[in-house]
Structure formats: structure tokens, C-alpha cells
C-alpha atoms as a PDB file:
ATOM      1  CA  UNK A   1       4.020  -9.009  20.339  1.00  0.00           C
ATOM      2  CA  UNK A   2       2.107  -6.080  22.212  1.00  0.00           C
ATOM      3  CA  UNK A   3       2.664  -3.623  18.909  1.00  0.00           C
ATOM      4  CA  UNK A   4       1.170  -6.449  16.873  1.00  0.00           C
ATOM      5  CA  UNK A   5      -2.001  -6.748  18.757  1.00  0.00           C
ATOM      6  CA  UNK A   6      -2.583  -3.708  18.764  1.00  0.00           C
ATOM      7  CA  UNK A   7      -6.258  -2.154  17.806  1.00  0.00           C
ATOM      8  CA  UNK A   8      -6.846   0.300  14.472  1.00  0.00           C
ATOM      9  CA  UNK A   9      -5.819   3.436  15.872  1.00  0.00           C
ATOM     10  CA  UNK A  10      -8.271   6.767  15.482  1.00  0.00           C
ATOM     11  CA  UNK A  11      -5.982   8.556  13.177  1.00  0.00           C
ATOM     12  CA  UNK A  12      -5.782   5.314  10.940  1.00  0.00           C
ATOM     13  CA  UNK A  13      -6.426   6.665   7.258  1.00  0.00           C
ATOM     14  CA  UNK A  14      -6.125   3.391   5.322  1.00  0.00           C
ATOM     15  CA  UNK A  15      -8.072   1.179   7.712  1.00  0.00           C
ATOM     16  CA  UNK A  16      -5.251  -1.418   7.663  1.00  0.00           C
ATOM     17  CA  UNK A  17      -2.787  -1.553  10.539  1.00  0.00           C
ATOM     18  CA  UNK A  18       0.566  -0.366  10.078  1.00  0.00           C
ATOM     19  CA  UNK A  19      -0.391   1.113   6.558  1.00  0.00           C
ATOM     20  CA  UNK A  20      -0.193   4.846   6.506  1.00  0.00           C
ATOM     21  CA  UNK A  21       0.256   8.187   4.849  1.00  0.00           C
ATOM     22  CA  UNK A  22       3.159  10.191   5.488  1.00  0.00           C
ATOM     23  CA  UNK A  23       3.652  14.153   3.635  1.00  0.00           C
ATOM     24  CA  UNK A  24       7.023  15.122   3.898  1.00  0.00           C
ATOM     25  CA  UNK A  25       6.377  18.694   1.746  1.00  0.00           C
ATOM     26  CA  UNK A  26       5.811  17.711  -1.609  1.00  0.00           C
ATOM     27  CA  UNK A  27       6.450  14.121  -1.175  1.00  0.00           C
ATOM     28  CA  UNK A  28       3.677  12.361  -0.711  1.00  0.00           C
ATOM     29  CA  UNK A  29       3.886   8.695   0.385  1.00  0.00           C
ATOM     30  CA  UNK A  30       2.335   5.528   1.800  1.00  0.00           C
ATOM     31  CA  UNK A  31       4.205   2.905   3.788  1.00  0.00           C
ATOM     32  CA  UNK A  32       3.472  -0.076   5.626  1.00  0.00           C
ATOM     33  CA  UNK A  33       5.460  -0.734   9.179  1.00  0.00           C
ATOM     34  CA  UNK A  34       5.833  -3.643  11.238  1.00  0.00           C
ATOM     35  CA  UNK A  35       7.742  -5.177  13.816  1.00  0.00           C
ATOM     36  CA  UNK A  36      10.186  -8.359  13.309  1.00  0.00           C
ATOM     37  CA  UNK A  37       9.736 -11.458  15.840  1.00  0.00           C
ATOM     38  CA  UNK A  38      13.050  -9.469  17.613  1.00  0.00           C
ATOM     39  CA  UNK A  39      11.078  -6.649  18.453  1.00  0.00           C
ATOM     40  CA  UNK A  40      12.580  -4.715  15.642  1.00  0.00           C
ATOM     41  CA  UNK A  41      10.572  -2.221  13.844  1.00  0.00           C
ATOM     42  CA  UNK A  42      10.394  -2.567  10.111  1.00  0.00           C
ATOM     43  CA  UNK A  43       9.743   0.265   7.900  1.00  0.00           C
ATOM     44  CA  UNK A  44       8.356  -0.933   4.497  1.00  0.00           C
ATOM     45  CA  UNK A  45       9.147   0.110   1.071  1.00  0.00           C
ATOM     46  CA  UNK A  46       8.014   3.599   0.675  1.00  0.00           C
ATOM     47  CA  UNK A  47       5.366   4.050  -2.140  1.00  0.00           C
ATOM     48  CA  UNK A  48       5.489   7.567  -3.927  1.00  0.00           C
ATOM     49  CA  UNK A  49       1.724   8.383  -5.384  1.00  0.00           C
ATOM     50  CA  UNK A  50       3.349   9.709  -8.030  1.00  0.00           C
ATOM     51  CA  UNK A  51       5.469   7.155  -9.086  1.00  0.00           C
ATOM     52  CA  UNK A  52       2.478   4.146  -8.389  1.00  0.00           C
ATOM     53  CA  UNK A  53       0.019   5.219 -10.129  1.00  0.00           C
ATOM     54  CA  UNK A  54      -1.768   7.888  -7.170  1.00  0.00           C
ATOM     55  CA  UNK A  55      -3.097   7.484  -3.958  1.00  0.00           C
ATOM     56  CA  UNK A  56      -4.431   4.213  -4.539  1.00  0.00           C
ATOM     57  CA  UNK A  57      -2.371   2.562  -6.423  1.00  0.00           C
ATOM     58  CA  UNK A  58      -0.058   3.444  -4.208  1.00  0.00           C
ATOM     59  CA  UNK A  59      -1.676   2.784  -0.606  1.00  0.00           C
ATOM     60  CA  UNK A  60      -2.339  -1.086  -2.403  1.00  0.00           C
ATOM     61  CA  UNK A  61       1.330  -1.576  -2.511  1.00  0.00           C
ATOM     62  CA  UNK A  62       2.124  -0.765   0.984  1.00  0.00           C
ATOM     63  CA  UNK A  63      -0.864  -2.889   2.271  1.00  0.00           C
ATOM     64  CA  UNK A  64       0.560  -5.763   0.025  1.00  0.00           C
ATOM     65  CA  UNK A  65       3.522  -5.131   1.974  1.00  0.00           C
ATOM     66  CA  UNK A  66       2.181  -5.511   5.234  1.00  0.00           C
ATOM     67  CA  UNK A  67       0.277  -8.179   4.560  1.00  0.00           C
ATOM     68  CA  UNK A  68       3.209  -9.915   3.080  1.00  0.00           C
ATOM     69  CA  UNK A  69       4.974  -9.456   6.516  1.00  0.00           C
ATOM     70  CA  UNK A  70       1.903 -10.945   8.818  1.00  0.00           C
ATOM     71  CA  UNK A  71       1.664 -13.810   6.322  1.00  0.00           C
ATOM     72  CA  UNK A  72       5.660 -14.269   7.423  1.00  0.00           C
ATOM     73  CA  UNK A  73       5.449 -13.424  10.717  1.00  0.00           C
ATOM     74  CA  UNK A  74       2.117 -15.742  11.840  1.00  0.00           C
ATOM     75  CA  UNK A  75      -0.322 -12.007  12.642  1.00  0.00           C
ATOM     76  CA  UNK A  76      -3.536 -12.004  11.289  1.00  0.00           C
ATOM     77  CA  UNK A  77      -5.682  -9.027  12.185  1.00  0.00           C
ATOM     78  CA  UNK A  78      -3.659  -8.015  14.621  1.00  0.00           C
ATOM     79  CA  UNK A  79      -3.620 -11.700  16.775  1.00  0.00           C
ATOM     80  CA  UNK A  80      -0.867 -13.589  16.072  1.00  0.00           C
ATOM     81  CA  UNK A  81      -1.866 -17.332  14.957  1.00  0.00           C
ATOM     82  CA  UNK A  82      -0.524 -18.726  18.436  1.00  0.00           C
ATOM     83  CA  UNK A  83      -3.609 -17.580  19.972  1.00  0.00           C
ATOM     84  CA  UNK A  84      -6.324 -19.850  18.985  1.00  0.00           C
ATOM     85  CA  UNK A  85      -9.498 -17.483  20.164  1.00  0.00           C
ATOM     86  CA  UNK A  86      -9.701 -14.129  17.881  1.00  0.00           C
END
């Protein structure tokens, strides 16, 4: 629960928690992570900018992706729904 109410960290390049850029040498990607109600972390699909259309395209899909998760899991903007103050 802490690692989902967590705030936007500095380094955060797509402005959307969990959702980040990642340059392995030529590979260029953008994946969304999360953790599972276990306490699991979940590492997204991983979104080539190549293959989805460039950075945009894909940086969408991976914050479809985590989106898609806090739908699932109850967190919106961090909070999960539980807490009824955000």
C-alpha cells in the first residue's frame, strides 16, 4: 500500500506514476510498474518506440497499462479508494 501512495517522483519523465522510460543501448522502451494487493511488484508490458509508433505512441500504451491496473486494484492517483479524503 505504501508504494502505491506514493508522490510523483523528481526524475518522473511521463508525469504518470509508475510509467517510465528505460534505454537499455539501442532499445528504447516505456513501461508501466505496479504492485499487486500481495505486495508483488508488477512489471508491465514493455512498449518498444519503435515498434508503437515512437515515443508517444508508445509511452500511451504503458500509461493505459497502468491505469488498467489501478482501475483493478481500487488506486486512483496514488490513494487507494479505501481512503475516502484525497
Amino acid at each position: 500500500v505504501n508504494s502505491n501512495n506514493r508522490s510523483k517522483q523528481i526524475t518522473n519523465t511521463s508525469g504518470i506514476n509508475g510509467v517510465r522510460r528505460r534505454v537499455k543501448g539501442n532499445y528504447i522502451y516505456w513501461r508501466a510498474d505496479w504492485y499487486e494487493k500481495d505486495g508483488k511488484l508488477n512489471r508491465g508490458k514493455c512498449y518498444n518506440i519503435n515498434k508503437y509508433g515512437g515515443e508517444d505512441g508508445a509511452m500511451v500504451r504503458a500509461i493505459l497499462d497502468r491505469r488498467a491496473a489501478e482501475k483493478r486494484l481500487g488506486i486512483i492517483n496514488g490513494l487507494e479508494e479505501r481512503f475516502p479524503y484525497r
